[in-house]
N, C-alpha and C. Protein backbone atom coordinates (compact mmCIF):
# COMPACT_ATOMS: atom_id res chain seq x y z
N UNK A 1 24.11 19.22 16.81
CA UNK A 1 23.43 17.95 16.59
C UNK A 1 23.97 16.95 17.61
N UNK A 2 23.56 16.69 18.57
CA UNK A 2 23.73 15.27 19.17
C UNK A 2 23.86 14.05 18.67
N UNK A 3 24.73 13.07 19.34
CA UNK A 3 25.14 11.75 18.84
C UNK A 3 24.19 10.88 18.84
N UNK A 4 22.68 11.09 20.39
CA UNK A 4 21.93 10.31 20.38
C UNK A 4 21.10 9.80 19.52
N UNK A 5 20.56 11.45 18.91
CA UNK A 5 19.78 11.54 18.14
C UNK A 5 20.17 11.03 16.63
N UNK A 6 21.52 11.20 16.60
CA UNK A 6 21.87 10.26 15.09
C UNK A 6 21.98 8.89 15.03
N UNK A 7 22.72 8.82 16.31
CA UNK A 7 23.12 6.61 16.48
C UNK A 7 21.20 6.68 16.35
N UNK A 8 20.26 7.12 16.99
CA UNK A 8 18.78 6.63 17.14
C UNK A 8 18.46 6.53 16.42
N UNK A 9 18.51 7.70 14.79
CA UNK A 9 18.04 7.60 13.81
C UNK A 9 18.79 6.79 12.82
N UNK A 10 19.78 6.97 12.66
CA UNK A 10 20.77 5.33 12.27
C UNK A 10 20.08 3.75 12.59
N UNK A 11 20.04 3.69 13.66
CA UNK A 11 19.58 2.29 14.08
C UNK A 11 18.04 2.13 13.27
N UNK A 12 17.50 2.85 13.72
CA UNK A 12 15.79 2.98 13.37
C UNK A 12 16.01 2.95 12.00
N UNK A 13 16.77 3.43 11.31
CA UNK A 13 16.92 3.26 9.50
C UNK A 13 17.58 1.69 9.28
N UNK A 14 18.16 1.76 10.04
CA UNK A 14 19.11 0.15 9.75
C UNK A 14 18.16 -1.03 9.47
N UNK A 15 16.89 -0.85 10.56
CA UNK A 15 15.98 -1.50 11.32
C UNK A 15 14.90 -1.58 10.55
N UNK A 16 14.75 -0.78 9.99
CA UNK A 16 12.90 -0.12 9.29
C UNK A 16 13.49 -0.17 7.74
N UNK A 17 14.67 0.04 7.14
CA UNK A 17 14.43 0.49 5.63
C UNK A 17 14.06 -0.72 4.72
N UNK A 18 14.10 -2.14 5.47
CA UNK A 18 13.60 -2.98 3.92
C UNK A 18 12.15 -2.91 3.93
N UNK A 19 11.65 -2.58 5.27
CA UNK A 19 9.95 -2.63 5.60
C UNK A 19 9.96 -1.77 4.75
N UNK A 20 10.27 -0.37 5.08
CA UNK A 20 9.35 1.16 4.21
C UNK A 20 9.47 1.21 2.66
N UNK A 21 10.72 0.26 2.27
CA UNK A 21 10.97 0.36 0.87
C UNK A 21 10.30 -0.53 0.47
N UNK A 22 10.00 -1.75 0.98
CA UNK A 22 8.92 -2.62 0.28
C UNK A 22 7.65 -2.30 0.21
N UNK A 23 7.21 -1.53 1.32
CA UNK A 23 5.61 -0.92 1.61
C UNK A 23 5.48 0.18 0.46
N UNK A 24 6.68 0.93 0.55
CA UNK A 24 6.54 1.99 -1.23
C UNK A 24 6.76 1.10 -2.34
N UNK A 25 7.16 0.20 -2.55
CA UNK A 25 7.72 -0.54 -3.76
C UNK A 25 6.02 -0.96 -4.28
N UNK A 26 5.35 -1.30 -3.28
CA UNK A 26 3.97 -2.28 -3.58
C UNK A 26 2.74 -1.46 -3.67
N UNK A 27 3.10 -0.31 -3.78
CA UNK A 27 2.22 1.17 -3.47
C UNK A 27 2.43 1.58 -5.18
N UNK A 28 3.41 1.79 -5.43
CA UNK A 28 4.39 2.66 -6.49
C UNK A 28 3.96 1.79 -7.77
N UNK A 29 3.63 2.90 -8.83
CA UNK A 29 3.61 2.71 -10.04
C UNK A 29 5.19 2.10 -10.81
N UNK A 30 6.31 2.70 -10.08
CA UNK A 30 7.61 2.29 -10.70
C UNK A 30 8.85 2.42 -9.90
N UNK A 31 9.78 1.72 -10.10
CA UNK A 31 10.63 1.64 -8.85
C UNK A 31 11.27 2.70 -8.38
N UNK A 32 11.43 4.11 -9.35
CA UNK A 32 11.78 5.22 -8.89
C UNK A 32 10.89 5.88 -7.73
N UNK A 33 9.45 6.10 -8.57
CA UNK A 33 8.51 6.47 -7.53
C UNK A 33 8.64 5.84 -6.07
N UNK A 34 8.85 4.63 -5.83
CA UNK A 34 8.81 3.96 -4.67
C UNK A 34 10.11 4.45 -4.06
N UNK A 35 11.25 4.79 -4.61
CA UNK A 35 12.52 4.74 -4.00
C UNK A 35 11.95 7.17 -3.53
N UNK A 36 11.76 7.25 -4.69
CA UNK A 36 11.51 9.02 -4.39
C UNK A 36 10.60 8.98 -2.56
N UNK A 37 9.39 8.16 -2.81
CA UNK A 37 8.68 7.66 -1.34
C UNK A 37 9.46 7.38 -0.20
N UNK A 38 10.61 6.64 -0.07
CA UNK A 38 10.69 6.13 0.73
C UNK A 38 12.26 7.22 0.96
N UNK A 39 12.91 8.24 0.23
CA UNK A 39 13.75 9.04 0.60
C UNK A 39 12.96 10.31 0.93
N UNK A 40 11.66 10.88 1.03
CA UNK A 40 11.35 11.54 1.85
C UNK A 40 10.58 11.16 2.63
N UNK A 41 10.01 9.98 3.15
CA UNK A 41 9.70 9.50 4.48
C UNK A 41 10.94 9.61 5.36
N UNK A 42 12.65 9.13 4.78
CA UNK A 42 13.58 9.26 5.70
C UNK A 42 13.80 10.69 5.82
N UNK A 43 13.66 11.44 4.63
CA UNK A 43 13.98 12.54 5.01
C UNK A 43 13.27 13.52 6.06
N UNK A 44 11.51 13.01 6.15
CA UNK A 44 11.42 13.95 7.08
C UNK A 44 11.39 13.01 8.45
N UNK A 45 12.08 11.50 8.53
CA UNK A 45 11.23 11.05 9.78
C UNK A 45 13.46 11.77 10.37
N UNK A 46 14.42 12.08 9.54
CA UNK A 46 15.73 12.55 10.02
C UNK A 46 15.44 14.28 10.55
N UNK A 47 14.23 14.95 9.94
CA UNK A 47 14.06 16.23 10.31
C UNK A 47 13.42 16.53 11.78
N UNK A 48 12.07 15.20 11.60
CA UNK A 48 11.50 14.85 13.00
C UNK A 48 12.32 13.98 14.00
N UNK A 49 13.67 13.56 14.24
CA UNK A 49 14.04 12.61 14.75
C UNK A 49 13.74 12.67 16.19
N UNK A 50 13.61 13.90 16.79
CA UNK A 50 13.38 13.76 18.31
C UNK A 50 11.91 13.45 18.73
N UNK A 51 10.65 13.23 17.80
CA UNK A 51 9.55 12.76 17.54
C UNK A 51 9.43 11.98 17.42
N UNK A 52 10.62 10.87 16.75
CA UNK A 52 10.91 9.09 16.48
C UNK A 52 10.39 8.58 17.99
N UNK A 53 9.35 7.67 17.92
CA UNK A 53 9.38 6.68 19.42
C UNK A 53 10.13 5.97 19.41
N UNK A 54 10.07 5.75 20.37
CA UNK A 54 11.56 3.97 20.82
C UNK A 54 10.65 2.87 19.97
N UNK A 55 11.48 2.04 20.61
CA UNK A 55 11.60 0.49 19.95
C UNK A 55 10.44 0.31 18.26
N UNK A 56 9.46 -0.60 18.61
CA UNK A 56 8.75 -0.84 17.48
C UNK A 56 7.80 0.07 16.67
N UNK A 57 7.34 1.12 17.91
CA UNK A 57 6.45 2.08 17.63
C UNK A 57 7.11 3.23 16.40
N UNK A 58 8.76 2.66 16.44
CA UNK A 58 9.13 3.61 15.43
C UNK A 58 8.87 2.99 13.59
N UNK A 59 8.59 1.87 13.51
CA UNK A 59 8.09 1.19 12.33
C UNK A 59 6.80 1.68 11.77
N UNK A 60 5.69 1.58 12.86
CA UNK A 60 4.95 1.97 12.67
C UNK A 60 4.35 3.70 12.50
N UNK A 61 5.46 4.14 13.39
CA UNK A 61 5.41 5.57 12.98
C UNK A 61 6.20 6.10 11.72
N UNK A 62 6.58 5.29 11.07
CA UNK A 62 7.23 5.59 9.53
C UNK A 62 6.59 4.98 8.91
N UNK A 63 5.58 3.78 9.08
CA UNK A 63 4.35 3.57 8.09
C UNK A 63 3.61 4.71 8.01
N UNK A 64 3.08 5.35 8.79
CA UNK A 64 2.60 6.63 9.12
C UNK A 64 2.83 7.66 8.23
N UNK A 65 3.89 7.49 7.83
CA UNK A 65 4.79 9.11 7.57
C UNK A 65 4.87 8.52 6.08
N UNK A 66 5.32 7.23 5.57
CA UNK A 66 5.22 6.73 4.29
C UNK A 66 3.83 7.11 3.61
N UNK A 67 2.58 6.81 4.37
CA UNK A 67 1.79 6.75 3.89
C UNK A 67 1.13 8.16 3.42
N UNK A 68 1.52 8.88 4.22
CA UNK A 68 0.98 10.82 3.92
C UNK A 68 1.92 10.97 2.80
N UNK A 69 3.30 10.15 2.75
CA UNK A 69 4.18 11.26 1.83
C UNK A 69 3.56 10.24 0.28
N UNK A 70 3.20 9.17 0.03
CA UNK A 70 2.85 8.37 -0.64
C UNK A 70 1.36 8.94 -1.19
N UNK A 71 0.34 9.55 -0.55
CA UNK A 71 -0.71 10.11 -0.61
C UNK A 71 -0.16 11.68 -1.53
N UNK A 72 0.62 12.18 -1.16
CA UNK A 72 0.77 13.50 -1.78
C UNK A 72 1.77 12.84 -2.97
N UNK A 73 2.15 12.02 -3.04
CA UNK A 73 2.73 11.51 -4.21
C UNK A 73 1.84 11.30 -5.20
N UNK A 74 0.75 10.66 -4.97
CA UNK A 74 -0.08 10.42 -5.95
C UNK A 74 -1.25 11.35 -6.20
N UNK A 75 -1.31 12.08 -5.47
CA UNK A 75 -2.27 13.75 -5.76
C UNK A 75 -1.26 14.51 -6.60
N UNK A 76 -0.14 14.60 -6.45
CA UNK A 76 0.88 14.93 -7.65
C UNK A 76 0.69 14.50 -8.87
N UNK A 77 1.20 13.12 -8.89
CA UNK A 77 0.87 12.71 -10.17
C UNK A 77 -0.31 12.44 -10.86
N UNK A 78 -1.29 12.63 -9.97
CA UNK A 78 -3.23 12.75 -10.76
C UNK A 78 -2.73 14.18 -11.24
N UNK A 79 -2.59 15.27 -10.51
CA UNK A 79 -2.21 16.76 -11.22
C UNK A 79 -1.47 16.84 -12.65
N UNK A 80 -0.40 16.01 -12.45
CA UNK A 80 0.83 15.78 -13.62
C UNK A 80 -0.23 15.81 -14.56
N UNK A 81 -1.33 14.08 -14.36
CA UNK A 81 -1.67 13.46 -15.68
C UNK A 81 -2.69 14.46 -16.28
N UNK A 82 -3.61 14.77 -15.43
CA UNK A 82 -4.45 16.03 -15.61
C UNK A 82 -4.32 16.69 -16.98
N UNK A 83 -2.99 17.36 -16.56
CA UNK A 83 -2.47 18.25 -17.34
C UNK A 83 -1.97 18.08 -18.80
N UNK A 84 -1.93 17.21 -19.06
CA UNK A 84 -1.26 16.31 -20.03
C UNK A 84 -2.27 15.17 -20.78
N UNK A 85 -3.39 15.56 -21.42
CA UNK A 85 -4.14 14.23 -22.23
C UNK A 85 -3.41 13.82 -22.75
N UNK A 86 -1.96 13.76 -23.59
CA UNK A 86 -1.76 13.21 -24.76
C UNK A 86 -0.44 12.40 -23.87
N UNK A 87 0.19 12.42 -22.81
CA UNK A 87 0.66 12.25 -21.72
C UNK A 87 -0.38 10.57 -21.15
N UNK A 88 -1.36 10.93 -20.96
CA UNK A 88 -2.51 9.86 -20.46
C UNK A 88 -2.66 8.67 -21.44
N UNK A 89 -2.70 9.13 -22.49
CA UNK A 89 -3.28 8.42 -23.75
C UNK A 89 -1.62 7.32 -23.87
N UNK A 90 -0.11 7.76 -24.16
CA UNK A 90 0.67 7.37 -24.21
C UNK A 90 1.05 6.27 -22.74
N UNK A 91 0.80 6.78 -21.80
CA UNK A 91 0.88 5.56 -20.41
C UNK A 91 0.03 4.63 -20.91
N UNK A 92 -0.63 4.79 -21.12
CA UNK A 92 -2.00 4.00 -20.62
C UNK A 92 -1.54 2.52 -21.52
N UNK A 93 -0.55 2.65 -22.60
CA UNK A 93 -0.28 1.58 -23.15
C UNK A 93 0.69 1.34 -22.57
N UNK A 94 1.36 1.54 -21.20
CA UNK A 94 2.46 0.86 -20.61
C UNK A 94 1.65 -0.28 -19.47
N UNK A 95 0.06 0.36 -19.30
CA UNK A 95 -0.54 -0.52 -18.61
C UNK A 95 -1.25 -1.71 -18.97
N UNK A 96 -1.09 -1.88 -20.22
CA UNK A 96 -1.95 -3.21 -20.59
C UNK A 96 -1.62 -4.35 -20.18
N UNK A 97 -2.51 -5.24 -20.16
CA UNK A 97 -1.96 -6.05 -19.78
C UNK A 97 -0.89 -7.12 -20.77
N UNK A 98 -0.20 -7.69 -19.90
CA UNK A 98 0.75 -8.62 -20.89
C UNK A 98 0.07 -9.44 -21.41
N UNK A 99 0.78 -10.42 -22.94
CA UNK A 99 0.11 -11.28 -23.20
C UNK A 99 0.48 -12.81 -22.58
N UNK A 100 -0.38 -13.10 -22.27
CA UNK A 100 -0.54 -14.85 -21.50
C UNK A 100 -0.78 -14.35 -20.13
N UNK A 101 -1.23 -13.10 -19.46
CA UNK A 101 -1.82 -12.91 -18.15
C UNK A 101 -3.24 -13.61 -18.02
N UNK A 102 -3.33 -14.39 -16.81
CA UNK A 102 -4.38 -15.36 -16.45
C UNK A 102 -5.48 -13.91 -16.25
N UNK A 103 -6.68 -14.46 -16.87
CA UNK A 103 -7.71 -13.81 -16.29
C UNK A 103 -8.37 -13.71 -15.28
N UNK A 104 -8.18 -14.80 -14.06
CA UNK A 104 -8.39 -14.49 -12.93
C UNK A 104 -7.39 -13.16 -12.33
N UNK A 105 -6.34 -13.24 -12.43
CA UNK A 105 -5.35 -12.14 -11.67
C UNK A 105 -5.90 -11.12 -12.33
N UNK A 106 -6.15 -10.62 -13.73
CA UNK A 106 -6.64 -9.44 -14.12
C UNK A 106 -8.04 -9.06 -13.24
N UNK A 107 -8.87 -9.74 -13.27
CA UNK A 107 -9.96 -9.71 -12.35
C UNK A 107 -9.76 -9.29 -11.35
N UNK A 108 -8.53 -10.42 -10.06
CA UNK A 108 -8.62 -9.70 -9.17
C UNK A 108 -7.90 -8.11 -8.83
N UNK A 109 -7.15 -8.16 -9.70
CA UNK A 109 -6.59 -6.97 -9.66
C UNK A 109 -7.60 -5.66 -10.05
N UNK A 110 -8.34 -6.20 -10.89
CA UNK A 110 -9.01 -4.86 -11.74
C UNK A 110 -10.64 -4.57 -10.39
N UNK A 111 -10.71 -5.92 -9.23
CA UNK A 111 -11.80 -5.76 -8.63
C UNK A 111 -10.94 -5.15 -7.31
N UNK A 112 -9.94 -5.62 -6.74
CA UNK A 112 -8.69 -4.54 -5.91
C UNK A 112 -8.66 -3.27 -6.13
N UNK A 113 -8.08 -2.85 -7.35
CA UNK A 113 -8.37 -1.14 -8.37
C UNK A 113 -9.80 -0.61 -7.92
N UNK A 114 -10.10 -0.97 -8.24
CA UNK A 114 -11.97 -0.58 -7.89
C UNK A 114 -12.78 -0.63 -6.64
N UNK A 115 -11.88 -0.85 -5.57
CA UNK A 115 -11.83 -0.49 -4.43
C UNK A 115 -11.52 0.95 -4.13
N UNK A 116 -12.42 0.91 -2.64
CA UNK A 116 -12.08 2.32 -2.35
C UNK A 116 -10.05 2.96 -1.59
N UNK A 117 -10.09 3.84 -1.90
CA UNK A 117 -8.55 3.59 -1.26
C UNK A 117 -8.89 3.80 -0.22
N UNK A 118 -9.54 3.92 1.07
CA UNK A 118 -9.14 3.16 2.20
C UNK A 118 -9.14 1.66 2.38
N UNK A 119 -10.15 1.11 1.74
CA UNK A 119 -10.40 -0.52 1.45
C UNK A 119 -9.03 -0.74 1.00
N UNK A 120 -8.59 -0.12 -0.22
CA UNK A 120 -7.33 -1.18 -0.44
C UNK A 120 -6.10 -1.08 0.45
N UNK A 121 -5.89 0.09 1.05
CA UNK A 121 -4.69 0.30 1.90
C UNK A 121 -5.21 -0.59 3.56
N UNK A 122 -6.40 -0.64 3.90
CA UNK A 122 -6.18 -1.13 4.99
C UNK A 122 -5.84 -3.03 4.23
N UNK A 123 -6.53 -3.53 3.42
CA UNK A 123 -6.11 -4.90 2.76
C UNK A 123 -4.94 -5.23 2.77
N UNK A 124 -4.01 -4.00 1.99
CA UNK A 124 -2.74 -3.98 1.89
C UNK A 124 -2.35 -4.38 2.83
N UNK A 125 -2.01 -3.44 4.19
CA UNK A 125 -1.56 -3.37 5.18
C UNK A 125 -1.38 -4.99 5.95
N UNK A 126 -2.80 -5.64 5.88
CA UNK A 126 -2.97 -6.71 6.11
C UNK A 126 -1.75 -7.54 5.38
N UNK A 127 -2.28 -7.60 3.94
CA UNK A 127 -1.75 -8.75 2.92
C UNK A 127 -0.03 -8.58 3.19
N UNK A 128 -0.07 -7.42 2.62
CA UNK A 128 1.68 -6.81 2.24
C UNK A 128 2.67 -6.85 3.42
N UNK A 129 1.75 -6.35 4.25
CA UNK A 129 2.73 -5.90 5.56
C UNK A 129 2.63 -6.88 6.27
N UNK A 130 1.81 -7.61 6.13
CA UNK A 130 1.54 -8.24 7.68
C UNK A 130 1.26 -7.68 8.59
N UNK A 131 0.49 -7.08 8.93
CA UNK A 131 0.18 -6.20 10.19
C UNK A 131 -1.02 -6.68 10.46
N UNK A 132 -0.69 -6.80 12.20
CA UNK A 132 -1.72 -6.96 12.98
C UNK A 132 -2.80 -5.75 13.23
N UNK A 133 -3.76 -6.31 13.63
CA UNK A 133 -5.06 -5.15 14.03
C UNK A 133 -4.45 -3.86 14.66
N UNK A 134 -3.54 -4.19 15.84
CA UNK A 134 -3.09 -3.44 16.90
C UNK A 134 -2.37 -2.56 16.21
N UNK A 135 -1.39 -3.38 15.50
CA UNK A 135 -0.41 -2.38 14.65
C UNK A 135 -1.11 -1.44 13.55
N UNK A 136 -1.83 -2.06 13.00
CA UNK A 136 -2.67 -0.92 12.18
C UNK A 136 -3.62 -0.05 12.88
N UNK A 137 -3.99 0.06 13.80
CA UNK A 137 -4.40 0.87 14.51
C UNK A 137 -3.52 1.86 15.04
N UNK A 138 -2.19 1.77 15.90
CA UNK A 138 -1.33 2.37 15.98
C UNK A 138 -0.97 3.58 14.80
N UNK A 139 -0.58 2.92 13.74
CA UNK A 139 -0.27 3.39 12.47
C UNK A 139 -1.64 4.36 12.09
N UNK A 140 -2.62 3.98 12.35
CA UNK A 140 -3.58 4.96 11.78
C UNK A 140 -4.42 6.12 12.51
N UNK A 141 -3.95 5.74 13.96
CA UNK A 141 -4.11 6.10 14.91
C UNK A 141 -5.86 5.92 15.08
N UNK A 142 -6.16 4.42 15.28
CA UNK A 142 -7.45 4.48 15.57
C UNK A 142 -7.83 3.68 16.36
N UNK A 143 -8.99 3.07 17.11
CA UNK A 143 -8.56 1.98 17.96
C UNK A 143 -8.86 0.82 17.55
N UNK A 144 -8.57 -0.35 18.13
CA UNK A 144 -7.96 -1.68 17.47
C UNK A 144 -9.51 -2.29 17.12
N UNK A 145 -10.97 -1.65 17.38
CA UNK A 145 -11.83 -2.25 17.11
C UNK A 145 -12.48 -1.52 16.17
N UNK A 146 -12.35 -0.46 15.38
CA UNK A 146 -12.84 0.27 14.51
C UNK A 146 -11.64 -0.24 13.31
N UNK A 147 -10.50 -0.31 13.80
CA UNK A 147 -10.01 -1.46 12.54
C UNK A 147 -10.38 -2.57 12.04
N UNK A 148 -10.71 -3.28 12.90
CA UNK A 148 -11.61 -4.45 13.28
C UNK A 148 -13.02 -4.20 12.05
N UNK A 149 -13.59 -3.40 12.34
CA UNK A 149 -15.33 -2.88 11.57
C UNK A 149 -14.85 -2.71 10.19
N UNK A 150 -13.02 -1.55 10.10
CA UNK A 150 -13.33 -1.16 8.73
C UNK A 150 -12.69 -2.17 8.05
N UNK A 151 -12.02 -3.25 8.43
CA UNK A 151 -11.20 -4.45 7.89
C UNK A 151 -12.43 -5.40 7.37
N UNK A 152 -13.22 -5.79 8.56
CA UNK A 152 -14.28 -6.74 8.07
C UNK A 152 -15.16 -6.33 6.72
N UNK A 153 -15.47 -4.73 6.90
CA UNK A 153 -16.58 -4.07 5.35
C UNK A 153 -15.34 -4.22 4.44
N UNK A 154 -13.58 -3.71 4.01
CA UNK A 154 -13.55 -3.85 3.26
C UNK A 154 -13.26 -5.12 2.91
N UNK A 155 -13.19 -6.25 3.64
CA UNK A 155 -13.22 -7.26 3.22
C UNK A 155 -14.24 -7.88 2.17
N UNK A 156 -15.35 -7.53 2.82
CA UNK A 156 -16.95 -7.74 2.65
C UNK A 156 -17.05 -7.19 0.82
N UNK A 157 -16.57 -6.12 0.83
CA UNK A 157 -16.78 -5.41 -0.37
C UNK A 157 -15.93 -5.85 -1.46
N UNK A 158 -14.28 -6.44 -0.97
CA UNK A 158 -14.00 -6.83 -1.80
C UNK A 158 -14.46 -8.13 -2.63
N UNK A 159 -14.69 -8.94 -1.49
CA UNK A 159 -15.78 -10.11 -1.77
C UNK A 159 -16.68 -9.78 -3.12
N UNK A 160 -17.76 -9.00 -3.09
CA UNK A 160 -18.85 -8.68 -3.43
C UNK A 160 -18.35 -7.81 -4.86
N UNK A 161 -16.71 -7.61 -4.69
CA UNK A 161 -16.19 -7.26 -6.25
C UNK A 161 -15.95 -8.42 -7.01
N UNK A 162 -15.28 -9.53 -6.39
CA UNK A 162 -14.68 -10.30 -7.10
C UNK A 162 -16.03 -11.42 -7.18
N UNK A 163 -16.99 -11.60 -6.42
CA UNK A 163 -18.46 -11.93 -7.08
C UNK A 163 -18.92 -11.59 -8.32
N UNK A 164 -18.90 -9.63 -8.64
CA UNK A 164 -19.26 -9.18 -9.46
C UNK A 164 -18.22 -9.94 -10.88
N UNK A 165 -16.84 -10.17 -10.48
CA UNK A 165 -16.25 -9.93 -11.63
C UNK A 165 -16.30 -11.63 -11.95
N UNK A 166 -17.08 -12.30 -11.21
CA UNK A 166 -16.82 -13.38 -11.88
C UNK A 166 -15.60 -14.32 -11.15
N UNK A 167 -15.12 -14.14 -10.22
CA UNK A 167 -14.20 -15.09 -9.60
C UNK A 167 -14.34 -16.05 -8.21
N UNK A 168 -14.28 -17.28 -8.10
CA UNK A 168 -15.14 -17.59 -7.26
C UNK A 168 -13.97 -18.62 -6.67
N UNK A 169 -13.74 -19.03 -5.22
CA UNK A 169 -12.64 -19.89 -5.08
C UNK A 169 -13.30 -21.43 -4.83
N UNK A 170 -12.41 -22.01 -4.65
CA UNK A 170 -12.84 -23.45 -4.97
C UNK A 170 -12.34 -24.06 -3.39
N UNK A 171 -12.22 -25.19 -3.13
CA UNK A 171 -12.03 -25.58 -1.70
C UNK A 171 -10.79 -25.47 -1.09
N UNK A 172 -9.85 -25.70 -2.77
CA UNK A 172 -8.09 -25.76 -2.59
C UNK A 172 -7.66 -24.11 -2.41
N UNK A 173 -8.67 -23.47 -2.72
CA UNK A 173 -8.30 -21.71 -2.87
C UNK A 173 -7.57 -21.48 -3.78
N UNK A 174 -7.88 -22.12 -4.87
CA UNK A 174 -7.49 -21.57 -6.70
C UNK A 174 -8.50 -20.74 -6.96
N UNK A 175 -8.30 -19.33 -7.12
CA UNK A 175 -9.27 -18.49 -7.91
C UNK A 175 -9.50 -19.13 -9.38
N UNK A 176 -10.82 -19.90 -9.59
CA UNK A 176 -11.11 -19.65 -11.37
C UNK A 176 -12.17 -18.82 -11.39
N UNK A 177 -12.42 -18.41 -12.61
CA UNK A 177 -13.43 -17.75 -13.27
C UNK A 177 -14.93 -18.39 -13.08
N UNK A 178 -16.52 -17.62 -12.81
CA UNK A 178 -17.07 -18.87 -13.21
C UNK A 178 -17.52 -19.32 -14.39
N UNK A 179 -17.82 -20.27 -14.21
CA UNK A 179 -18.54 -20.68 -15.48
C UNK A 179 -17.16 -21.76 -15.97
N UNK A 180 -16.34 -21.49 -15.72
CA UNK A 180 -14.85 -23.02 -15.98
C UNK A 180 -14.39 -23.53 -14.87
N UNK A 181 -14.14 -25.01 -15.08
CA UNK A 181 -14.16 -25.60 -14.37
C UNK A 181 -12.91 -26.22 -14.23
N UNK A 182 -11.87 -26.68 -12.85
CA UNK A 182 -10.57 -26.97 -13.24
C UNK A 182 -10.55 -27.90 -13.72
């Protein structure tokens, strides 16, 4: 094993781990899941290390690698729940909502949910990460104007959810409900 290749992958972890753990944290049903995500993204981006790019491109190439291992995370656990009705039936009351949750946030959340998952991960990417066009293109490997097309539709669509559900913003950009008035 070479020194380069460890000080490289050292630094690049030093550098990248509050990004990848927050990008799984906001993905993740629970903080284990997010932490399980983000120890085999390191684990395989330490197996691939001579594949790591230099400088920034290595952030984005562990968004990359988060996001496949995050994808088979949750094709796992659709399998798990599958398997298990009485398993399904018992979660499902860890998801309710709390009491005194504003009904706008349920809305937007429940019109977010009901997005397609590419719609919500490229949103994400936007909202969560902050990422620019360029960078999400990089990361998805597509070019910076077909991000551009699929950013604007899921924008468009999410719009046209939170229409459906009833949420409408006002000039200050307070989501209310319609039909109440602040």
């Amino acid at each position: 094993m070479d020194d380069d290749g460890v000080a490289g992958f050292e630094a690049v972890y030093r550098e990248t781990y509050d990004q990848i753990a927050a990008y799984a944290a906001r993905r993740c049903d629970s903080p284990q899941d997010a932490a399980d995500v983000v120890a085999e993204t390191f684990t395989i981006a330490w197996r691939r290390r001579a594949d790591l790019p230099p400088g920034q491109e290595a952030r984005l190439w562990l968004y990359g690698v988060a996001r496949k291992v995050l994808a088979d995370h949750r094709r796992s656990t659709a399998r798990q729940r599958l398997s298990s009705v009485e398993l399904d039936a018992e979660l499902a009351g860890f998801y309710e909502d709390a009491p005194g949750t504003s009904v706008e946030l349920n809305a937007i959340g429940a019109a977010f949910r009901g997005l397609p998952d590419d719609d919500r991960e490229l949103l994400a990417l936007v909202a969560w990460e902050g990422l620019e066009r360029e960078e999400i293109a990089a990361m998805l490997g597509l070019s910076r104007n077909a991000v551009r097309i699929r950013l604007y539709r899921a924008r468009r669509r999410f719009s046209r959810a939170l229409d459906e559900a009833g949420v409408r913003f006002t000039t200050s950009s307070r989501m209310i409900p319609a039909g109440r008035s602040l």
